[in-house]
PDB file of N, CA and C in Angstrom:
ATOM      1  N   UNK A   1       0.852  -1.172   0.000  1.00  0.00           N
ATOM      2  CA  UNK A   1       0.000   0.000   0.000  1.00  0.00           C
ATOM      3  C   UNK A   1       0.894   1.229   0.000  1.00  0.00           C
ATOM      4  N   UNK A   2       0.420   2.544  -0.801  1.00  0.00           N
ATOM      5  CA  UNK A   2       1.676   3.718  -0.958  1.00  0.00           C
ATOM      6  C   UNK A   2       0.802   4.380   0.524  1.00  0.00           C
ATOM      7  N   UNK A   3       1.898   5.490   0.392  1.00  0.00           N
ATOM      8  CA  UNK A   3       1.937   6.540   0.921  1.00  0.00           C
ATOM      9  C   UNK A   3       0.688   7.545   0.727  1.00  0.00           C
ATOM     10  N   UNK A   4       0.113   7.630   2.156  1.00  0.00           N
ATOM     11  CA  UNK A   4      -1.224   8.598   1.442  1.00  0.00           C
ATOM     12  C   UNK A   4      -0.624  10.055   2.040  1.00  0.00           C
ATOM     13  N   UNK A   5      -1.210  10.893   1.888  1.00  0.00           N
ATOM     14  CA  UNK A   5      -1.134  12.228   2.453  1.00  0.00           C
ATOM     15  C   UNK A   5      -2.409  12.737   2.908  1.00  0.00           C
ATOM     16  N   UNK A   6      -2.121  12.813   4.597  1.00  0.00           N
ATOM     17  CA  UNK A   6      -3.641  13.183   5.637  1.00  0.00           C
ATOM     18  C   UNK A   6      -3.792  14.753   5.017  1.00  0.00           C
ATOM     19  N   UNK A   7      -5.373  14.994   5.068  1.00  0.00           N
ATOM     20  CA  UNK A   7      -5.408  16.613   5.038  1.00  0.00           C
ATOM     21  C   UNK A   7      -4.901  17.296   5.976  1.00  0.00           C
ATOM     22  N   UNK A   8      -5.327  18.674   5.637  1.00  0.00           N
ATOM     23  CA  UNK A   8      -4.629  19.582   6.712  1.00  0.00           C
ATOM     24  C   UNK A   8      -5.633  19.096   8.059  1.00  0.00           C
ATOM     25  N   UNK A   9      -7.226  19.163   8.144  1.00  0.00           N
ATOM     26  CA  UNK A   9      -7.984  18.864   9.285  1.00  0.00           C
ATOM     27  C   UNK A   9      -7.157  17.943  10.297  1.00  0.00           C
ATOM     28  N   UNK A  10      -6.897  16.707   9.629  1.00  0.00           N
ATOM     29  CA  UNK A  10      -6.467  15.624   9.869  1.00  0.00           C
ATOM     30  C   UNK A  10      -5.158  15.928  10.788  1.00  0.00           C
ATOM     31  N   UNK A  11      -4.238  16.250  10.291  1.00  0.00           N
ATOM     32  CA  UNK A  11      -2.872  16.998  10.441  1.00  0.00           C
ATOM     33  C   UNK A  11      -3.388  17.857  12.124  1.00  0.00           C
ATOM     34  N   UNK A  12      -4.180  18.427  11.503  1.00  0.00           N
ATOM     35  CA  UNK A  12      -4.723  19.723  12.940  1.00  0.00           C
ATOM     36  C   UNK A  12      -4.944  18.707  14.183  1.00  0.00           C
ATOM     37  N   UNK A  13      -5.664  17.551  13.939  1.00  0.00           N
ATOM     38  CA  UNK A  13      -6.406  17.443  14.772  1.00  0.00           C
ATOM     39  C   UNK A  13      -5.198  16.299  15.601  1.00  0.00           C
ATOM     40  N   UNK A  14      -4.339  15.962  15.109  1.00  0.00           N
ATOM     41  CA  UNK A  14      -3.343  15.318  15.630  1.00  0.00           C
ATOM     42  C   UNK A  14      -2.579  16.553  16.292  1.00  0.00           C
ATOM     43  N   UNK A  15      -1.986  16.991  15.809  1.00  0.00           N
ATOM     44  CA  UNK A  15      -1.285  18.610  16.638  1.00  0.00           C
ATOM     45  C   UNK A  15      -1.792  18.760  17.595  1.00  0.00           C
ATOM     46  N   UNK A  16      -3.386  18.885  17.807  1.00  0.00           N
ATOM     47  CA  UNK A  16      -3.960  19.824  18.855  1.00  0.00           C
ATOM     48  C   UNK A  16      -3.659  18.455  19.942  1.00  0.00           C
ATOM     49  N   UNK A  17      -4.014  17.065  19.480  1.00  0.00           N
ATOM     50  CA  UNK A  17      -3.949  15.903  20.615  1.00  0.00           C
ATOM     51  C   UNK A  17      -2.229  16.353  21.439  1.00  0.00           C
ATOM     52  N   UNK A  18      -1.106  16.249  20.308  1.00  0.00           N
ATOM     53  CA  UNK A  18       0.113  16.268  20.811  1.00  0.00           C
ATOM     54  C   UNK A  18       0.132  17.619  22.059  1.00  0.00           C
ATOM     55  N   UNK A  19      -0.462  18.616  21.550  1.00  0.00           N
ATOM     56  CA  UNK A  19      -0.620  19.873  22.269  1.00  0.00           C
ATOM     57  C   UNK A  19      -1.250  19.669  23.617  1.00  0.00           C
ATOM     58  N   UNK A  20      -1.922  19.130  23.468  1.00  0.00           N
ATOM     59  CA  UNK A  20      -2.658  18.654  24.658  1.00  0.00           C
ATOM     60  C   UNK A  20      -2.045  17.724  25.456  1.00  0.00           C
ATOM     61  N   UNK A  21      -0.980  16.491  25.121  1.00  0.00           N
ATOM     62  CA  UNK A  21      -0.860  15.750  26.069  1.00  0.00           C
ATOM     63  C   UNK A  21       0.715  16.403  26.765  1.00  0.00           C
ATOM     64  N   UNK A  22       1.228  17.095  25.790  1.00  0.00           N
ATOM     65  CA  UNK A  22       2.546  17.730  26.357  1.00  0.00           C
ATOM     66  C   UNK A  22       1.980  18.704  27.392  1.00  0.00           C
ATOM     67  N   UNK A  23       0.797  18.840  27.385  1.00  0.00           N
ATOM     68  CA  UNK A  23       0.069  20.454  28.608  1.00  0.00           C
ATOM     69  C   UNK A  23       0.113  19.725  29.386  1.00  0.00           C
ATOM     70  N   UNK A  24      -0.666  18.212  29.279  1.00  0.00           N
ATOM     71  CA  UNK A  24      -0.664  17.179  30.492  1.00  0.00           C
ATOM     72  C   UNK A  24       0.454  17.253  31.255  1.00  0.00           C
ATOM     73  N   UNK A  25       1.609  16.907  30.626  1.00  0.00           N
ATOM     74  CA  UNK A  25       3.254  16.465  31.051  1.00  0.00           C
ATOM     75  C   UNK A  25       3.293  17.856  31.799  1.00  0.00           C
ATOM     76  N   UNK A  26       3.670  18.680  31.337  1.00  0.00           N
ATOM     77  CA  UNK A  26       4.084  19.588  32.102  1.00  0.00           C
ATOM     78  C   UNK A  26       3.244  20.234  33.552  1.00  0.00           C
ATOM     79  N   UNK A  27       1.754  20.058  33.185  1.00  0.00           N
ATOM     80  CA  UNK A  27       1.205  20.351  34.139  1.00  0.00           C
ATOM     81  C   UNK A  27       1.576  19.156  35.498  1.00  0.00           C
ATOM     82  N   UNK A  28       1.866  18.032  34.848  1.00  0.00           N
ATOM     83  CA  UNK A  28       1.956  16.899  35.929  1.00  0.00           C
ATOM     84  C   UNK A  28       3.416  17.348  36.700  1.00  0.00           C
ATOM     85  N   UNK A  29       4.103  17.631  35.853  1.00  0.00           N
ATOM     86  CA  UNK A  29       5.094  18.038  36.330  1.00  0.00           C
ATOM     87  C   UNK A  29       5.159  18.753  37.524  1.00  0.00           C
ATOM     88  N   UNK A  30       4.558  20.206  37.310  1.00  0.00           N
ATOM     89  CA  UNK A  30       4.182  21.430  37.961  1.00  0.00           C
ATOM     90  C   UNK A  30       3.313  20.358  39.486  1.00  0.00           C
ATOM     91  N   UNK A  31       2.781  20.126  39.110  1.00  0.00           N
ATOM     92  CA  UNK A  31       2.255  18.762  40.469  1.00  0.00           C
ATOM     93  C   UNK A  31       2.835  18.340  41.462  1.00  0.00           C
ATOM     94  N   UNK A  32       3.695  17.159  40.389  1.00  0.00           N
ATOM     95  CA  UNK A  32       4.645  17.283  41.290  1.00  0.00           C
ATOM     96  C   UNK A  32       5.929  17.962  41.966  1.00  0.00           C
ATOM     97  N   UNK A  33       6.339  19.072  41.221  1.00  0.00           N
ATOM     98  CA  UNK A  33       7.174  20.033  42.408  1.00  0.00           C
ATOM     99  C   UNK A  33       6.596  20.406  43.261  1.00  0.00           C
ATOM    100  N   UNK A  34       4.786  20.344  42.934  1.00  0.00           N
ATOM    101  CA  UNK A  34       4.401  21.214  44.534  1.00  0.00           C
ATOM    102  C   UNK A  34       4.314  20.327  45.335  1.00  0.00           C
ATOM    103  N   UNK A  35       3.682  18.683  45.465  1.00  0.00           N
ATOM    104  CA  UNK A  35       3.932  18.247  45.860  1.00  0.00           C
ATOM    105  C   UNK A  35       5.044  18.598  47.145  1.00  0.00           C
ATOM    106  N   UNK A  36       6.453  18.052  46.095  1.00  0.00           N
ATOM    107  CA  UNK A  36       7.877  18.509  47.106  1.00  0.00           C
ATOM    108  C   UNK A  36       8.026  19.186  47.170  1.00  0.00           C
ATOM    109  N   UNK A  37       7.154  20.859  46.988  1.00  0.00           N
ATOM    110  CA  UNK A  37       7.858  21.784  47.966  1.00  0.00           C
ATOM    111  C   UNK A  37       6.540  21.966  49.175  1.00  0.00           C
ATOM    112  N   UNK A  38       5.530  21.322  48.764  1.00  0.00           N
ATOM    113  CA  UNK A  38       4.701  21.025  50.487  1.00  0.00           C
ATOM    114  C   UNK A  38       5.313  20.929  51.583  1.00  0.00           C
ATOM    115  N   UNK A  39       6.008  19.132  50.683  1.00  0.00           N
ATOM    116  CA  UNK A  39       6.176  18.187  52.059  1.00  0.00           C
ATOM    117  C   UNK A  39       7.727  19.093  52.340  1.00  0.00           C
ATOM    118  N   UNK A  40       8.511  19.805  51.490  1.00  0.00           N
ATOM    119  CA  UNK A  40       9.392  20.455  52.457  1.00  0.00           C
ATOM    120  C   UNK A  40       8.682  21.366  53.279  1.00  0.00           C
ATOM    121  N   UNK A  41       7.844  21.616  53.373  1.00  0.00           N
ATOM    122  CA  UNK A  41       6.721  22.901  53.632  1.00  0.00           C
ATOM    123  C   UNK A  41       6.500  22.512  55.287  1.00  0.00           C
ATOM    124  N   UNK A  42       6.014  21.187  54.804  1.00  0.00           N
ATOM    125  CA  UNK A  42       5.319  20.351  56.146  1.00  0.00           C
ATOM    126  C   UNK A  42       6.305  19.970  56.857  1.00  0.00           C
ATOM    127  N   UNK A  43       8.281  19.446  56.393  1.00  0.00           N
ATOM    128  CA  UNK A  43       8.766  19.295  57.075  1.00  0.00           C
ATOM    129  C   UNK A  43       9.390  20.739  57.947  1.00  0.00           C
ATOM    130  N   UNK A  44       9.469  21.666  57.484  1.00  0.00           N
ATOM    131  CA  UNK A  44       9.848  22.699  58.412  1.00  0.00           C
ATOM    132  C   UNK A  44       8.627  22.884  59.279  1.00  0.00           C
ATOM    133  N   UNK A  45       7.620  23.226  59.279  1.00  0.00           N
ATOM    134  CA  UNK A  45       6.907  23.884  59.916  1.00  0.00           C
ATOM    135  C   UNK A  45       6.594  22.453  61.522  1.00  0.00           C
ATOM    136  N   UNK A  46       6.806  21.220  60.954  1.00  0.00           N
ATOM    137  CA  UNK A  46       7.073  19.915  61.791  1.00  0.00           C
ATOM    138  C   UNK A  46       7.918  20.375  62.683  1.00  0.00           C
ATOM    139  N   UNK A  47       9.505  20.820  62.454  1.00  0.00           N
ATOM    140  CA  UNK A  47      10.085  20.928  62.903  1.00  0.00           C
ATOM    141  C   UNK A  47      10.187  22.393  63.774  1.00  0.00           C
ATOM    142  N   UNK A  48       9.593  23.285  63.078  1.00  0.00           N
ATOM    143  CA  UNK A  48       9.611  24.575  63.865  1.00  0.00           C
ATOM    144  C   UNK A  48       8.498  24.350  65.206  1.00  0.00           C
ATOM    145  N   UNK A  49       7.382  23.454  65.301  1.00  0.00           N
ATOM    146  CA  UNK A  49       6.564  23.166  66.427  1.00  0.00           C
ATOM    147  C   UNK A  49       7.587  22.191  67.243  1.00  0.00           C
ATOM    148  N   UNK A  50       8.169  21.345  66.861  1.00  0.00           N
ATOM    149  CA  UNK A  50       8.777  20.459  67.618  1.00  0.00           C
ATOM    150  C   UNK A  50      10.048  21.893  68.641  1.00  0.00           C
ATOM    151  N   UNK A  51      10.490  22.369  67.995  1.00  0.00           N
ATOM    152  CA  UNK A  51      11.128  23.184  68.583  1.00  0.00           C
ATOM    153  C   UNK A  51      10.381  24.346  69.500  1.00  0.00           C
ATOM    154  N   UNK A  52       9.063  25.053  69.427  1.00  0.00           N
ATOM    155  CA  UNK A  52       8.794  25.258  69.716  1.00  0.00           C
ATOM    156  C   UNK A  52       8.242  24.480  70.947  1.00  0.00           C
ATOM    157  N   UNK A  53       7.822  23.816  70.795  1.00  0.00           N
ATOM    158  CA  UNK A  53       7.456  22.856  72.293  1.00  0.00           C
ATOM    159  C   UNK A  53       8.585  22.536  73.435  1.00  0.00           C
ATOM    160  N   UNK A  54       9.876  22.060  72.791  1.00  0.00           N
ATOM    161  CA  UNK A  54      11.519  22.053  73.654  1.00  0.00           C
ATOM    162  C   UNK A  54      11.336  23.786  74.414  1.00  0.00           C
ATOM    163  N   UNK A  55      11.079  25.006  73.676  1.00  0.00           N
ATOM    164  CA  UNK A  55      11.175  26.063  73.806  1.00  0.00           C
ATOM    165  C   UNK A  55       9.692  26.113  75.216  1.00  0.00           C
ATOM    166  N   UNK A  56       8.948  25.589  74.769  1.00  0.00           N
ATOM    167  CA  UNK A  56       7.442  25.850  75.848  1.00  0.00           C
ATOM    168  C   UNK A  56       7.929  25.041  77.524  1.00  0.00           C
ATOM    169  N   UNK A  57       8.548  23.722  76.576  1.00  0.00           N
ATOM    170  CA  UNK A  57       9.089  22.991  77.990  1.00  0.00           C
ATOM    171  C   UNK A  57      10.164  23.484  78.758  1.00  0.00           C
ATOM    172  N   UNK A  58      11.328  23.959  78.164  1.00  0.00           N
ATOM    173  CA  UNK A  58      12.233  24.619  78.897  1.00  0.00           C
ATOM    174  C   UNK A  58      11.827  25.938  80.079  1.00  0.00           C
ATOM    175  N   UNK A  59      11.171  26.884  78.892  1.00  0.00           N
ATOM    176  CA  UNK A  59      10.081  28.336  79.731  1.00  0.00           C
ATOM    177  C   UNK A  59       9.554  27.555  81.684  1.00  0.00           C
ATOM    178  N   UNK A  60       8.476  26.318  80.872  1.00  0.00           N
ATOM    179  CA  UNK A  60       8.003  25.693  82.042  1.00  0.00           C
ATOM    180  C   UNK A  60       8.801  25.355  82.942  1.00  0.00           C
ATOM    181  N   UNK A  61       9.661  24.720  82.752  1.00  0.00           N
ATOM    182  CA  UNK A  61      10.587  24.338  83.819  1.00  0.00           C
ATOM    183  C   UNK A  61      11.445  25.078  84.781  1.00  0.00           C
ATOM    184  N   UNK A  62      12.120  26.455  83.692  1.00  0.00           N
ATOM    185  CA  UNK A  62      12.953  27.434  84.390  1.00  0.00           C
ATOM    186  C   UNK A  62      11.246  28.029  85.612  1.00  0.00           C
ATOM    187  N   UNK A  63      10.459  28.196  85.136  1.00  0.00           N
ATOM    188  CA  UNK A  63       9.501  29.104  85.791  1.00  0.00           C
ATOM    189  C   UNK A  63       9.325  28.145  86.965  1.00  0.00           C
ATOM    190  N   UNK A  64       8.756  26.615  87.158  1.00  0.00           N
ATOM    191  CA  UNK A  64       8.629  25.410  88.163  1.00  0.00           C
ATOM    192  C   UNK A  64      10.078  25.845  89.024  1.00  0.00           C
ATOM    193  N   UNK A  65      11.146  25.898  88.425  1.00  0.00           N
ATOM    194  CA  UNK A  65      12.257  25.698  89.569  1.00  0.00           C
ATOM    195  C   UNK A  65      12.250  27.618  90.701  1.00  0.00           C
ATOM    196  N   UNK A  66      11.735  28.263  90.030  1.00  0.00           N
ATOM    197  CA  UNK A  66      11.716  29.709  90.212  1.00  0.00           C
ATOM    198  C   UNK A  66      10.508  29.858  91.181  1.00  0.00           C
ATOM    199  N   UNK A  67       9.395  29.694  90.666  1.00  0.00           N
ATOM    200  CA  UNK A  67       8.322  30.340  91.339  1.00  0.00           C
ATOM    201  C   UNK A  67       7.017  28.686  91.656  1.00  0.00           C
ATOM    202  N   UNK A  68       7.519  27.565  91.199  1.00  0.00           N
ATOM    203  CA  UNK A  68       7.320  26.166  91.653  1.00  0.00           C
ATOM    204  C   UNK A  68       5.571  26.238  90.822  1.00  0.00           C
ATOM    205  N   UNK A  69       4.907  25.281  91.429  1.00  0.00           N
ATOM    206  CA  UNK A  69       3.777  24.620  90.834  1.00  0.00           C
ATOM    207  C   UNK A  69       2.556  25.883  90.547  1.00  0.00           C
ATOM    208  N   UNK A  70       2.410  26.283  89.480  1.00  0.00           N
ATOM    209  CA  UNK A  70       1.470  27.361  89.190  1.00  0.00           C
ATOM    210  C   UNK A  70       0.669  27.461  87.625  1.00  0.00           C
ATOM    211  N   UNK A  71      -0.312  28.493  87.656  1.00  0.00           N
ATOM    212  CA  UNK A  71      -0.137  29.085  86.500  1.00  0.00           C
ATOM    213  C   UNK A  71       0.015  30.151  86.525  1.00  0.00           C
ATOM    214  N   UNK A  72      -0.493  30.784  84.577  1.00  0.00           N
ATOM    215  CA  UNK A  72       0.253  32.378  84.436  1.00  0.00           C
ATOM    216  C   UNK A  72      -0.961  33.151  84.019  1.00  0.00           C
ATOM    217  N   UNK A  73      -0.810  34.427  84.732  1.00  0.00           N
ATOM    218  CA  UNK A  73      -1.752  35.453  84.242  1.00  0.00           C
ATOM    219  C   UNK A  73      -1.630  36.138  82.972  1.00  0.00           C
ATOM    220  N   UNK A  74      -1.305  36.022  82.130  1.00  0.00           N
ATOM    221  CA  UNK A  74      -0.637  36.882  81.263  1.00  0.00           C
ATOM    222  C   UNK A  74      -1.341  38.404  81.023  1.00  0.00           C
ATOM    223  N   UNK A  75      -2.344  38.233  81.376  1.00  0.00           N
ATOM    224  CA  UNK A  75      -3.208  39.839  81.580  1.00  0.00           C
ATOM    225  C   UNK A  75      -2.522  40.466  83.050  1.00  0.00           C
ATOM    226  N   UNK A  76      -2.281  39.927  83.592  1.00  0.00           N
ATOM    227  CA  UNK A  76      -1.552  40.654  84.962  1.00  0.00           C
ATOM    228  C   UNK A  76      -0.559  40.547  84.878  1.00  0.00           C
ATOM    229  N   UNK A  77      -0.146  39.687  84.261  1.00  0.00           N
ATOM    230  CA  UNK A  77       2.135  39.407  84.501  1.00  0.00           C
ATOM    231  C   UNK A  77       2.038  38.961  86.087  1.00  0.00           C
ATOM    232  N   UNK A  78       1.075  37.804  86.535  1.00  0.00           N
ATOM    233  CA  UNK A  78       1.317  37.518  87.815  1.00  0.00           C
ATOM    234  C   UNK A  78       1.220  35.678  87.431  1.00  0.00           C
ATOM    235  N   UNK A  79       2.032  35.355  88.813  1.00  0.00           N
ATOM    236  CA  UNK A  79       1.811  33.997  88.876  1.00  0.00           C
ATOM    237  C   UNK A  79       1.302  33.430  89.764  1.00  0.00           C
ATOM    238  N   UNK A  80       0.313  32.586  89.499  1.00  0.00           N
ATOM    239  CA  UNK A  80      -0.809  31.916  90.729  1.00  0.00           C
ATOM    240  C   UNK A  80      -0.685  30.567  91.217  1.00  0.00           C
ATOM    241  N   UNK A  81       0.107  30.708  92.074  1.00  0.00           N
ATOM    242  CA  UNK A  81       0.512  29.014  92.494  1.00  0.00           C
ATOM    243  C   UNK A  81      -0.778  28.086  93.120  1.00  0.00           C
ATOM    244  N   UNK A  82      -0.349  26.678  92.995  1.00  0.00           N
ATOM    245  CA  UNK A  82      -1.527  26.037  92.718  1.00  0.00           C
ATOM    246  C   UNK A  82      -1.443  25.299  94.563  1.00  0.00           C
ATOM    247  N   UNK A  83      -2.161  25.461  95.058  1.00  0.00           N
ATOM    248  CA  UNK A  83      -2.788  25.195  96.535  1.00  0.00           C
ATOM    249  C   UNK A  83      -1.972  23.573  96.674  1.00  0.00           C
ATOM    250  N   UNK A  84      -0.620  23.377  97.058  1.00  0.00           N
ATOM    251  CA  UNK A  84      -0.353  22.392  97.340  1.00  0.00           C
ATOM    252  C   UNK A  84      -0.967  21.333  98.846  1.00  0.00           C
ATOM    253  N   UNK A  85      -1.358  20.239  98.722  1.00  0.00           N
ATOM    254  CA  UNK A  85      -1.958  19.287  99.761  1.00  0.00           C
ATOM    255  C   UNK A  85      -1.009  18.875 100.723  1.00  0.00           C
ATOM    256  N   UNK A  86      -0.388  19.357 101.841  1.00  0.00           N
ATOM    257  CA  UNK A  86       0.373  18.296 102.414  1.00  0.00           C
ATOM    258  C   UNK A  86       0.033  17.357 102.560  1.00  0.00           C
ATOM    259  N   UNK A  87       1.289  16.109 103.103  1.00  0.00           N
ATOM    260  CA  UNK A  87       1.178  14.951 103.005  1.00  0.00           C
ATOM    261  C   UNK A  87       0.377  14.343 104.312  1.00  0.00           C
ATOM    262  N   UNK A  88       0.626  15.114 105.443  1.00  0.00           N
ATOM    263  CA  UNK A  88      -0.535  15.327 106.861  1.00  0.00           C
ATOM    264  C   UNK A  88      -1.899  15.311 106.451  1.00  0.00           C
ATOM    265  N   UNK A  89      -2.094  16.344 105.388  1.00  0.00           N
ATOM    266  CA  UNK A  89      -3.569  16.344 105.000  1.00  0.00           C
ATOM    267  C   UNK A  89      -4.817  15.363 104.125  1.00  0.00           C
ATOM    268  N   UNK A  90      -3.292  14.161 103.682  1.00  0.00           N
ATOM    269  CA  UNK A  90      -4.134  13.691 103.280  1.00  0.00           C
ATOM    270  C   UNK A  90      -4.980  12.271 103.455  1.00  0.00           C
ATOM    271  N   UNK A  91      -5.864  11.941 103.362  1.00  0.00           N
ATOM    272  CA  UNK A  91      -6.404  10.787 104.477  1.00  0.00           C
ATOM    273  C   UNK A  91      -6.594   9.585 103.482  1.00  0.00           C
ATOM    274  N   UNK A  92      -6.289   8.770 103.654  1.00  0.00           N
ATOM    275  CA  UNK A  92      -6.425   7.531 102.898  1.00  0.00           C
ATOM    276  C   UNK A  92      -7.645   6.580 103.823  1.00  0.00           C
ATOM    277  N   UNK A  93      -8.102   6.574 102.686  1.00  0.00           N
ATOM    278  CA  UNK A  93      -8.973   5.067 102.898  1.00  0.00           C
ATOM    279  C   UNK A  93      -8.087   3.677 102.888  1.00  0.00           C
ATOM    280  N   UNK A  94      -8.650   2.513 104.378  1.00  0.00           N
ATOM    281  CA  UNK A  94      -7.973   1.078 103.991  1.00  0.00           C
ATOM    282  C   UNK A  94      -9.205   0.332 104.524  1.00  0.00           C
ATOM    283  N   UNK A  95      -9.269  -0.581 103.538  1.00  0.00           N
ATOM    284  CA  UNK A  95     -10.209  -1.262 103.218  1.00  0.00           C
ATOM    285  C   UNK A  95     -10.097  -3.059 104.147  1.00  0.00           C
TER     286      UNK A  95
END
């Protein structure tokens, strides 16, 4: 069988497919970089809470060894320690 020659329609309508699946590719592409720049996204901001919490726990602790078992006013800048039980006071049940 020879060689035929497609019309121009024909011709077009293949172009526009190629046009179209290379938009695909690249758009997939574009996908996936965001993808990886999320999850770098998600790994900093992971890590900036994790640090932040070392940062919340440390605060807590310097304040426990300073001014001992409390909380904080932050509308007053005062600290309200929490009504400790002595060990006299407290009564056990024995069964």
């Amino acid at each position: 069988m020879a060689n035929q020659k497609l019309s121009k329609e024909e011709l077009g309508k293949i172009e526009e497919i190629q046009k179209r699946v290379q938009a695909v590719k690249v758009e997939l592409g574009n996908v996936g970089l965001a993808e990886i720049d999320l999850k770098t996204r998600k790994a900093n901001i992971e890590q900036y809470l994790t640090e932040t919490q070392e940062q919340e726990a440390t605060v807590v602790k310097e304040l426990e060894e300073k001014y001992g078992k409390g909380s904080i006013d932050l509308q007053n800048g005062e600290f309200i320690p929490t009504e400790e039980v002595k060990e006299e006071e407290v009564v056990t049940e024995v069964k």
